[in-house]
Structure formats: structure tokens, C-alpha cells
Protein backbone atom coordinates (compact mmCIF):
# COMPACT_ATOMS: atom_id res chain seq x y z
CA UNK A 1 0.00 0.00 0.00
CA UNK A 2 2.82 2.19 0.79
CA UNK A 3 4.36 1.46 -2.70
CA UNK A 4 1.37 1.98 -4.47
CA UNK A 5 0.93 5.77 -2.60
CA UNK A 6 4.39 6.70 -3.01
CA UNK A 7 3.84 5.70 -7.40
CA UNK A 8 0.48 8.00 -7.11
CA UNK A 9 2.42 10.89 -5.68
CA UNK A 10 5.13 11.13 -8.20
CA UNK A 11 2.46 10.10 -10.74
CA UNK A 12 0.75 13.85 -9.33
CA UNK A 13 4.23 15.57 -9.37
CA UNK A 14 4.72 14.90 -12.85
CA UNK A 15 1.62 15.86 -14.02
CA UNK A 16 1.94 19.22 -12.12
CA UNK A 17 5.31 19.84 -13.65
CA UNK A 18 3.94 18.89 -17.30
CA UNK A 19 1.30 21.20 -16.46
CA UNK A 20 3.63 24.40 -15.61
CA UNK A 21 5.60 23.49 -18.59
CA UNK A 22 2.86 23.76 -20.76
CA UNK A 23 1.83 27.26 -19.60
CA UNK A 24 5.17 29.05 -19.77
CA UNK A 25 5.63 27.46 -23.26
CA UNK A 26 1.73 29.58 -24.38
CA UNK A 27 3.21 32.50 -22.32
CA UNK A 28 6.37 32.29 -24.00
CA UNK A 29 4.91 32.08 -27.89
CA UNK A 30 2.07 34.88 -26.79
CA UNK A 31 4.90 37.25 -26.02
CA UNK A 32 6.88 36.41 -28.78
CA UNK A 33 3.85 37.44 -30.87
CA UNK A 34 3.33 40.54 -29.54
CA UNK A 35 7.07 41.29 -30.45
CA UNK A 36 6.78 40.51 -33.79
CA UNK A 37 3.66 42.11 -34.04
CA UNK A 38 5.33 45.43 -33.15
CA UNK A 39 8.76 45.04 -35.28
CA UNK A 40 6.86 44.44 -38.24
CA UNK A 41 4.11 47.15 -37.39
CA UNK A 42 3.22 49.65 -40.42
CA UNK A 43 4.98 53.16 -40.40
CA UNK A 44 2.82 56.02 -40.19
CA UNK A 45 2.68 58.95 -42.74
CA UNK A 46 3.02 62.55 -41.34
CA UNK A 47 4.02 65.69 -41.81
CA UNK A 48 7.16 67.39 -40.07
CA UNK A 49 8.47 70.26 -39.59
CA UNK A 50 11.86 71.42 -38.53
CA UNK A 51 12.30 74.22 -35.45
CA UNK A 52 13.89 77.45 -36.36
CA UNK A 53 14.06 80.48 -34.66
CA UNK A 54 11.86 83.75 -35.42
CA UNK A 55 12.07 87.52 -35.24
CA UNK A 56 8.78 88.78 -33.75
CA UNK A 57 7.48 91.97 -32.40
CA UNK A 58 8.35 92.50 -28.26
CA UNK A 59 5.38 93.22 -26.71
CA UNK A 60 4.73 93.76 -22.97
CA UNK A 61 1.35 93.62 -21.40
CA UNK A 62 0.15 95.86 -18.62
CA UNK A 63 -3.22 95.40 -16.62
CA UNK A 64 -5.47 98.74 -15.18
CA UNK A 65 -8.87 99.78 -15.21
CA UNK A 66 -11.17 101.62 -17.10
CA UNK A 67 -12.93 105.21 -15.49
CA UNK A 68 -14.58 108.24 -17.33
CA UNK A 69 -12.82 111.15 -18.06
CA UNK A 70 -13.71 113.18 -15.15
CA UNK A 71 -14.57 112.09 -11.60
CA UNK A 72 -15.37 113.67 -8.90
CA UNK A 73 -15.89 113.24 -5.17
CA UNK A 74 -18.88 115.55 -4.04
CA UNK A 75 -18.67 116.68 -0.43
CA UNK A 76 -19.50 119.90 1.60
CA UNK A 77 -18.41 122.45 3.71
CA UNK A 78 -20.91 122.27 6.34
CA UNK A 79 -21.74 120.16 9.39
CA UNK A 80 -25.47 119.10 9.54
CA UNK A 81 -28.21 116.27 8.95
CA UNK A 82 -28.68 114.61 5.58
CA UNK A 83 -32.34 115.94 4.59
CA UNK A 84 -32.84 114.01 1.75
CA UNK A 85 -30.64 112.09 -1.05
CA UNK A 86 -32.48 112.23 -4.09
CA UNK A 87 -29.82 110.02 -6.24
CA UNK A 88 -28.82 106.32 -6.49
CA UNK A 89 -25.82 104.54 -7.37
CA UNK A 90 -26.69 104.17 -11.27
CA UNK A 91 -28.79 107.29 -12.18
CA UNK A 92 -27.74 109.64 -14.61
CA UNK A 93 -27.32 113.19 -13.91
CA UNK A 94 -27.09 116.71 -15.69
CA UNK A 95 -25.06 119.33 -14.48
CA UNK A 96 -26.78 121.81 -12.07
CA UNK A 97 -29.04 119.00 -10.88
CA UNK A 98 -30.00 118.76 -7.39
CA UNK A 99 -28.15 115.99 -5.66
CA UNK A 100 -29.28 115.86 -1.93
CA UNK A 101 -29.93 118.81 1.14
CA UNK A 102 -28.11 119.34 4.24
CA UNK A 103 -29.67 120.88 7.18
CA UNK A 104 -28.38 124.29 7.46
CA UNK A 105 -30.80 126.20 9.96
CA UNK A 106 -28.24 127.64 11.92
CA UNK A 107 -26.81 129.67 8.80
CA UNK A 108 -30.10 130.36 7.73
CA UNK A 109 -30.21 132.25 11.29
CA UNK A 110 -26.77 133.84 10.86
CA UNK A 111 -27.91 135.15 7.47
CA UNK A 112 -30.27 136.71 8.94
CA UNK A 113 -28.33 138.06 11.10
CA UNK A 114 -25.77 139.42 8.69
CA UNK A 115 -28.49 140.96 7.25
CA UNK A 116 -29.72 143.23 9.68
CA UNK A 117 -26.34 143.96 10.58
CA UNK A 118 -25.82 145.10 7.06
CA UNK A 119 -29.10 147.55 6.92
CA UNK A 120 -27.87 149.04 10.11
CA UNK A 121 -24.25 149.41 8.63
CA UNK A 122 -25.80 150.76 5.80
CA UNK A 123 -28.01 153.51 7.65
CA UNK A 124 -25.46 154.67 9.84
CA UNK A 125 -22.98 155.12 6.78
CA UNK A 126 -26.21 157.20 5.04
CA UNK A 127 -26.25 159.10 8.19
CA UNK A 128 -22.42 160.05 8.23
CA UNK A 129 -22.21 160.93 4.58
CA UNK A 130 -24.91 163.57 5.27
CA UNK A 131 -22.69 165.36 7.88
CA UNK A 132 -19.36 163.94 5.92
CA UNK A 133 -20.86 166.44 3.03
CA UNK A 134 -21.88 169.42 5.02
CA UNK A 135 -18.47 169.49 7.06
CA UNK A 136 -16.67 169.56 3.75
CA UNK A 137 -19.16 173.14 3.00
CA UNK A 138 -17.70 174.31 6.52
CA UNK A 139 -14.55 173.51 5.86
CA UNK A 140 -14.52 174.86 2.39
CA UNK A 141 -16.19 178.73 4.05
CA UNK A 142 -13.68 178.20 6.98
CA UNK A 143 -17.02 177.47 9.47
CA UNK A 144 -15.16 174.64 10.74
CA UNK A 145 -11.75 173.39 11.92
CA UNK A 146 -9.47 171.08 10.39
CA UNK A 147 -10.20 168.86 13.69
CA UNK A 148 -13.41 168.72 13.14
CA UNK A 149 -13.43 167.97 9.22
CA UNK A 150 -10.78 164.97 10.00
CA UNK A 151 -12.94 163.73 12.62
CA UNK A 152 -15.91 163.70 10.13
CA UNK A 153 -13.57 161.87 7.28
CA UNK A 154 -12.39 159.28 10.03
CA UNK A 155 -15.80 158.54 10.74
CA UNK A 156 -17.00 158.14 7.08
CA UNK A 157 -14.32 155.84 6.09
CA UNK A 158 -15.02 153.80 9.21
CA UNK A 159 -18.97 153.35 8.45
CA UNK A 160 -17.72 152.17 4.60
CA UNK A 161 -15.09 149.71 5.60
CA UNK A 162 -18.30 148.51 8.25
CA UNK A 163 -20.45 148.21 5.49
CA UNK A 164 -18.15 146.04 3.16
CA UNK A 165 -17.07 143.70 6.12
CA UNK A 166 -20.49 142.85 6.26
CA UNK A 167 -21.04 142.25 2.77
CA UNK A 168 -18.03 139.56 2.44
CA UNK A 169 -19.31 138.08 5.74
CA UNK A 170 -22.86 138.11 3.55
CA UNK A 171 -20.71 136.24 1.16
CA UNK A 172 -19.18 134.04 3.05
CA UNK A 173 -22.44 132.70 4.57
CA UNK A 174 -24.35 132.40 1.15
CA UNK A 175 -21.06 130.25 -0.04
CA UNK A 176 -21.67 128.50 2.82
CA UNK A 177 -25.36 127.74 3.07
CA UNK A 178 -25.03 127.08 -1.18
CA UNK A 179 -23.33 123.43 0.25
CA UNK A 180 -26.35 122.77 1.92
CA UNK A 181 -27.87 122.21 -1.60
CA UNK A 182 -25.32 119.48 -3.34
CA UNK A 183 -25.84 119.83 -7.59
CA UNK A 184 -24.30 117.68 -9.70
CA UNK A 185 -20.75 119.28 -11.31
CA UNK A 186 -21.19 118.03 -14.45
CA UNK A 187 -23.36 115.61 -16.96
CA UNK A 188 -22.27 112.39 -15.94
CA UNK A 189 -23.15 109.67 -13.76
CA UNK A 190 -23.75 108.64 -9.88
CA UNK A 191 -20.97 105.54 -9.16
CA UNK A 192 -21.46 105.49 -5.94
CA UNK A 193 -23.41 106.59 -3.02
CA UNK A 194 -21.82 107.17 0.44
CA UNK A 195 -24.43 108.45 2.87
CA UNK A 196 -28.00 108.33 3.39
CA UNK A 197 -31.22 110.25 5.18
CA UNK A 198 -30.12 110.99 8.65
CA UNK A 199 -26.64 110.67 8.76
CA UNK A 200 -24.53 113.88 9.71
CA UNK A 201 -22.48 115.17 6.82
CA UNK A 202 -19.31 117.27 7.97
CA UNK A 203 -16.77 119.25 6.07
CA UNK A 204 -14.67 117.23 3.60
CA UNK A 205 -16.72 114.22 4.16
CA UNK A 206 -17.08 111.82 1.11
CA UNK A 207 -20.65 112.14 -0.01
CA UNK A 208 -21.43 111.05 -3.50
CA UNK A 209 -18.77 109.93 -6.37
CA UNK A 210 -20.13 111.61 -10.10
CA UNK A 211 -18.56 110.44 -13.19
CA UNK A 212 -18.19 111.67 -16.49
CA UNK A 213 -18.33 108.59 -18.73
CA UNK A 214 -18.88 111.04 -22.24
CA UNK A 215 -15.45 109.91 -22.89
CA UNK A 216 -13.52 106.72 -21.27
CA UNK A 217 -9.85 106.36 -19.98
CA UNK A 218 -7.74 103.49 -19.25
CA UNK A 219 -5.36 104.43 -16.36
CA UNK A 220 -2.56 101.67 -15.86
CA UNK A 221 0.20 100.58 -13.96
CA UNK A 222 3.56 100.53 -15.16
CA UNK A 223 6.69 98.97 -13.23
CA UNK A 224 9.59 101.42 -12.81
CA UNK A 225 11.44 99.44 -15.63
CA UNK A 226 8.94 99.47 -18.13
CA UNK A 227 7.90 102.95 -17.68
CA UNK A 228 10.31 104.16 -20.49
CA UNK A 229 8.32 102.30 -23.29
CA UNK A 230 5.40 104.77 -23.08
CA UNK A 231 5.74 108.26 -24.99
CA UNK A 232 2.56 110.39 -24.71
CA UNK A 233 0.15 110.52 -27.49
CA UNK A 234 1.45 106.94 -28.72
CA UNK A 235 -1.03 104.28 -30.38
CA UNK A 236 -1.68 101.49 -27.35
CA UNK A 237 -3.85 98.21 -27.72
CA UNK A 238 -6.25 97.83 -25.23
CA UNK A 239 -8.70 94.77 -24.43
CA UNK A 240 -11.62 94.81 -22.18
CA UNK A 241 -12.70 91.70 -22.03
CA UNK A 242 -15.80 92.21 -19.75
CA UNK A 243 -17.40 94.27 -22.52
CA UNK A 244 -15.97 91.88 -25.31
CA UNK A 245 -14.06 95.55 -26.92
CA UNK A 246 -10.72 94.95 -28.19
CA UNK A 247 -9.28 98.82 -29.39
CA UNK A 248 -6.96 101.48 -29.39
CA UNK A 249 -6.25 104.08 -27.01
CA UNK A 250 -3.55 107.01 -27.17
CA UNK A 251 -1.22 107.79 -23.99
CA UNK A 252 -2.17 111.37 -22.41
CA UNK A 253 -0.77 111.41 -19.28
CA UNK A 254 2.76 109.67 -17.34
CA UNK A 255 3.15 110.33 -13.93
CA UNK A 256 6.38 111.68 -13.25
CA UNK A 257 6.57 110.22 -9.58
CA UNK A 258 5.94 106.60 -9.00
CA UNK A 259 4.38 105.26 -5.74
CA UNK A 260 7.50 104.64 -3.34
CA UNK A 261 5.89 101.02 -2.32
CA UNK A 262 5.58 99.39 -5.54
CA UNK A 263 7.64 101.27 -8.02
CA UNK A 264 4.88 101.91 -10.65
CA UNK A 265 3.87 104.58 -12.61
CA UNK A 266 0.51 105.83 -13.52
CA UNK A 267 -0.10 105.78 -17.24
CA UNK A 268 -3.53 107.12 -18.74
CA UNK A 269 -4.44 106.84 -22.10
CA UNK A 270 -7.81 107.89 -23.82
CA UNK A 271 -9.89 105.51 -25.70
CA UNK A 272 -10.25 106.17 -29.22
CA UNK A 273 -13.81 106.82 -30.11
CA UNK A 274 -15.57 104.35 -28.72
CA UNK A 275 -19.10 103.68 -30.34
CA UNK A 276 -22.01 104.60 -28.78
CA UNK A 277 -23.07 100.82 -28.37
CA UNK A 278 -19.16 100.36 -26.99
CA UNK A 279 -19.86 103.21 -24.19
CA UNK A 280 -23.09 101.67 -23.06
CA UNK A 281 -21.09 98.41 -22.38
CA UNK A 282 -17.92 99.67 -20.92
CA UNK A 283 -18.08 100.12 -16.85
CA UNK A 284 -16.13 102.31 -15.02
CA UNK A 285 -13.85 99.70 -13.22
CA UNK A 286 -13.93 97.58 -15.82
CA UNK A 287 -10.63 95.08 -16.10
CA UNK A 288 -8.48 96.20 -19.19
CA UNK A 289 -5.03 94.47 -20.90
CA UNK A 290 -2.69 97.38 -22.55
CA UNK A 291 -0.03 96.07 -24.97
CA UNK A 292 2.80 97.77 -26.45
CA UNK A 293 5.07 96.82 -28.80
CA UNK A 294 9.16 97.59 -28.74
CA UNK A 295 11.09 96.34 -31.36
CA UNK A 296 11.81 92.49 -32.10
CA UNK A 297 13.42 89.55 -30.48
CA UNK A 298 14.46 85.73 -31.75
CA UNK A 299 11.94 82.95 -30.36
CA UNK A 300 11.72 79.64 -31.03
CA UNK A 301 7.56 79.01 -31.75
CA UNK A 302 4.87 76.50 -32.81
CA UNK A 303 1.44 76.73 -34.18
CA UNK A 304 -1.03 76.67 -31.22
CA UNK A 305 -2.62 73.85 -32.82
CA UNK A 306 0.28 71.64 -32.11
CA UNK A 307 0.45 71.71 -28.30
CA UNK A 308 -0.87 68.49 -26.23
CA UNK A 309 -2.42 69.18 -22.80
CA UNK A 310 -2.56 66.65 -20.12
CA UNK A 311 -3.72 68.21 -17.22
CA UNK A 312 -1.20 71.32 -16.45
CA UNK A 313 1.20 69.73 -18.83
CA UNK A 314 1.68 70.73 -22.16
CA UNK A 315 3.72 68.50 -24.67
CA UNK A 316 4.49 68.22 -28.34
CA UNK A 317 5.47 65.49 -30.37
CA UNK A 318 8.66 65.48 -32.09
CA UNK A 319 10.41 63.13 -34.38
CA UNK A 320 14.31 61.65 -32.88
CA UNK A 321 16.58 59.82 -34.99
CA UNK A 322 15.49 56.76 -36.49
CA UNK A 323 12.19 58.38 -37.45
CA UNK A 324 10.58 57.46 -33.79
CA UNK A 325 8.02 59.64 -32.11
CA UNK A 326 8.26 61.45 -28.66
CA UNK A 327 6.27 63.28 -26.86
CA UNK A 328 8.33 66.34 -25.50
CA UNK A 329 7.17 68.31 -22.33
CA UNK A 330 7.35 71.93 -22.79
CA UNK A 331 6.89 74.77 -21.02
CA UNK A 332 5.13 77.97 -23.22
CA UNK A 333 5.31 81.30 -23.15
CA UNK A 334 2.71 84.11 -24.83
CA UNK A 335 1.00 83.28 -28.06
CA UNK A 336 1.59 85.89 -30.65
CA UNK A 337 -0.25 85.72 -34.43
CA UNK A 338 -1.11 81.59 -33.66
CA UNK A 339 2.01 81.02 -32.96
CA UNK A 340 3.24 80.05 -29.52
CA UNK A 341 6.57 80.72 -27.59
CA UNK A 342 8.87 77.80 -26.25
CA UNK A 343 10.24 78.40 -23.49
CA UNK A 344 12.07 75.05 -22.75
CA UNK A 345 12.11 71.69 -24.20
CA UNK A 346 12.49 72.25 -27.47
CA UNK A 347 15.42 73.79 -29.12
CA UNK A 348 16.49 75.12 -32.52
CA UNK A 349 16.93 72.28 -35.25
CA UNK A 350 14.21 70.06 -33.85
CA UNK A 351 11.65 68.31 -35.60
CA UNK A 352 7.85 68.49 -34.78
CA UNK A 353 5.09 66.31 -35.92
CA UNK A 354 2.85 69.04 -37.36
CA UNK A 355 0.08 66.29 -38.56
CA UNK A 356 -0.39 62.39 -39.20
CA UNK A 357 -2.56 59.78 -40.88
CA UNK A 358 -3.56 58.61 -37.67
CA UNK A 359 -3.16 59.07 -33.77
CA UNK A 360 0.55 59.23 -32.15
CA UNK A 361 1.89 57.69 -29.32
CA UNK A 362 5.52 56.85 -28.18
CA UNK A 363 7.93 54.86 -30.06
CA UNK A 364 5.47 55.16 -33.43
CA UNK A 365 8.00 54.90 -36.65
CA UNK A 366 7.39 57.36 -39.36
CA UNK A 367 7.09 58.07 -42.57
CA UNK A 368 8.15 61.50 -43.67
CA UNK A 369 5.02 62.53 -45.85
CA UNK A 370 6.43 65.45 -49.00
């Protein structure tokens, strides 16, 4: 019984062996297949294209914002309670227009005031110009003394300059009480509203914000080492792309001072007659892209249609001796005409796949198509 156990066993053993044998010998003639499959694969026909480098215009891009010709901050002179605001954020305005009222009874009283003062001043000067004019007939018949004529002239000149004090104090206080009653500067429009019924306005206080949007501005700004690129009344491109408006704007203004924490420069440059449909799109605020161009500079650069994205990878395929494909990571720069900057990864003298018969991969031979 033993014997017989002991033949089963290496009966089993063999079989398993066989069995393994037989397995590896499919897996061996599968991937010798596959090989042959790909050695003797069919080339594929494309088109290529060898890198050179390009002269093309230098541009430099600068980002700002778009605002109306003429803005202005309305506040007042006065302290006293907001009465009524009859404006919103939004609503056009014409110049002259009543904005909102301040509460000004207490110069209402000193006008008043000022004004009685004045009839007095003005009777009393009556009064002394009388005897101012019959002292000088005394003097002139020598009825009266020099004393008295110079007391007579001291007196008259007094009661004038009395009389014209309280005329510019009149003025002052009508100045004063005309800030009670805000009107709009100009035609424009109300950007923004800062106060409301019932608040206290006081001098120099930020009330309402009026803009004049008749003609548009872009006002950018321009790093300390750029600065030098803009001459004023120069042709700039601008792009709002809020509004979908892609024009031209010439430079009007340069600051001669840049801001001491950032180094930049105010540029402004006015839009060039913008249609009426443009205007009614544009925003003050608006986003806008100014580009200038300075000369010309070598680049190496592909059509756009060429680049591969994968993710935040961007790759191009490229042909390596022996007529192989590979897909080459790149890093881009700006895309000028269609045509987009390399950066890195591909260098003068390459060759790029700019089409094929069918889809690329890695390792794909081919065929140069004429």
C-alpha cells in the first residue's frame, strides 16, 4: 500500500510539472507574438516640420482699469443732517441737478443776522455821509476846523469799511449755506453713493462719487522698468474683455513720480472713439489688458494647434533619430499671431510632428510625408 501511494504521488508531481511546462511554453509564444507584431508594425505617414528660430514683435502687457474722463468726489463744507438724497448709485445726472440737502438752519439764522447787521451798517454810513458832506461846506467857508473835518472823514471811512465787512461776511455765509444744496458738477453719472437720510455730513466728508463717462480712460500701472516704453500721445492696444471691446487708445498722461511702495507709474491713455453701443457696455472699473510693442526679439515658436495638454502639462510630439516619435514636455510662453513661444524643451533644429494619418503615441515609426 505504501508502494502503491508513493507511485500516485510522483504520478501527481509529474503531471503538475507537465502542467507548468505547458503554460510558460503559451506565455512564452504569446509574447513572442506581440514582439513581432510590433517590429513588423506599419509606419505612419506625417508631416514634419523642422524648429527654427523667429524675429517677432516684443510686446509687454500691462493690466489697469477703465474710469470716465472726469470724476469727482462731491462733499460739503458744512456740518449738519442729511435731509434728503435724491440720487442712487446708477442714475444719470445733468449738471446743475440737485443731488441731496443738508440741514443748514443755523446759517439760515446767521444770514439773517448778517443781514440786519448790514441795513444798520448801511443807515449809519447814510447818516455820516450827510454830515461827511456838510463838514466839507464848513470847511470849504472856513465854518469849521481842520479837527473837526478829520474827525468827520475818520468817521466816514469807518462806516464804509463797516459796510463792506459785512457784505463779504454776507458772502461768506451764502457760499456756505449754497453746500447745503449738493448739484451735480457736471453731466455724468452717480458711481457710488456714500451716505444716506439721517446721517450727519461734515466738512470734507465723502458724499457722492459723479462720473463723467462722455469719454472713457484706461489708467494703468507701469513697473519702474517698463515705464520708459510709453511716450505720450502713442497708439496702445487695449482689451476689455468684460465688454468683449478689443481697441486702441492714445497715452495722455505719465506720472512723473511713481508710488515709493511698488515702483509703478501711472499711465492714462484715452480711448479712441468708442461707439455709442461700446460706451453703453464699458463700466467704469472695468478690467483692461494694454499692450505695447518695442522692437523684435528671436523665439523659437509652434502653431497653437500643435500643443498636447494633459492636465497642467503641455507637450508636443517630435520626431528623434530613427524616425521614432516622442512626446516632449514643454513649457510655453505668450501666443503671438497663432504662434506660440517655447520656453524650454524644445530647441532650434528640432523636428515636430505638425500632422499624421492617424493618432501618435511613443515609439510610433514614421514616414516622412512630401
Amino acid at each position: 500500500s505504501f508502494k502503491n501511494f508513493s507511485n500516485h504521488k510522483d504520478n501527481y508531481i509529474n503531471f503538475k510539472l507537465n502542467y507548468t511546462s505547458l503554460i510558460l511554453s503559451l506565455l512564452a509564444v504569446s509574447c513572442g507574438s506581440t514582439s513581432t507584431e510590433k517590429i513588423a508594425g506599419k509606419s505612419v505617414r506625417a508631416k514634419v516640420e523642422t524648429v527654427r528660430a523667429v524675429d517677432i514683435p516684443q510686446t509687454y502687457i500691462f493690466s489697469g482699469s477703465i474710469q470716465g474722463h472726469r470724476r469727482s468726489v462731491i462733499s460739503t463744507k458744512i456740518m449738519g443732517q442729511v435731509l434728503s438724497v435724491d440720487v442712487d448709485a446708477g442714475d444719470r445726472v445733468s449738471e446743475g441737478q440737485p443731488l441731496m440737502k443738508i440741514k443748514s438752519d443755523d446759517l439760515d439764522a446767521k444770514k439773517s443776522q448778517v443781514k440786519a447787521n448790514k441795513i444798520e451798517a448801511q443807515a449809519a454810513l447814510k447818516n455820516v455821509e450827510i454830515n461827511y458832506n456838510r463838514m466839507k461846506e464848513l470847511f470849504a467857508s472856513k465854518s469849521a476846523t481842520q479837527k473837526e473835518m478829520d474827525d468827520i472823514e475818520a468817521a466816514y471811512t469807518m462806516a464804509n469799511a463797516r459796510v463792506r465787512a459785512i457784505e463779504e461776511m454776507e458772502k461768506e455765509v451764502d457760499d456756505a449755506i449754497s453746500y447745503s444744496d449738493i448739484l451735480s458738477p457736471f453731466n455724468g453719472w452717480v458711481v457710488q453713493k456714500m451716505t444716506e437720510v439721517g446721517n450727519t455730513a461734515s466738512p470734507g466728508m465723502p458724499l457722492l462719487m459723479v462720473e463723467d463717462m462722455s469719454s472713457i480712460k484706461v489708467v494703468l500701472n507701469v513697473p519702474e522698468t517698463e515705464i520708459h516704453l510709453f511716450t505720450k500721445n502713442a497708439s496702445i492696444k487695449v482689451d476689455i474683455d468684460a465688454a468683449d471691446i478689443h481697441t486702441t487708445a492714445s497715452v495722455t498722461q505719465i506720472s512723473p513720480s511713481g508710488r515709493p511702495g511698488s515702483r509703478q507709474y501711472e499711465v492714462q491713455a484715452d480711448l479712441k472713439s468708442p461707439t455709442s453701443a461700446d460706451r453703453d457696455r464699458i463700466r467704469s472699473g472695468m478690467f483692461a489688458r494694454a499692450t505695447i510693442s518695442n522692437g523684435v526679439r528671436k523665439m523659437i515658436a509652434v502653431p497653437d494647434s500643435l500643443i498636447l495638454k494633459r492636465g497642467q502639462l503641455e507637450g508636443i510630439y517630435t520626431v528623434i533619430p530613427g524616425d521614432l516619435t516622442v512626446l516632449r514636455w514643454i513649457r510655453t510662453g505668450r501666443t503671438t499671431d497663432g504662434r506660440v513661444e517655447i520656453l524650454s524643451g524644445l530647441a532650434e533644429g528640432d523636428r515636430v510632428i505638425t500632422s499624421s494619418e492617424s493618432q501618435l503615441s511613443d515609439g510610433v515609426k514614421i514616414e516622412v510625408a512630401l
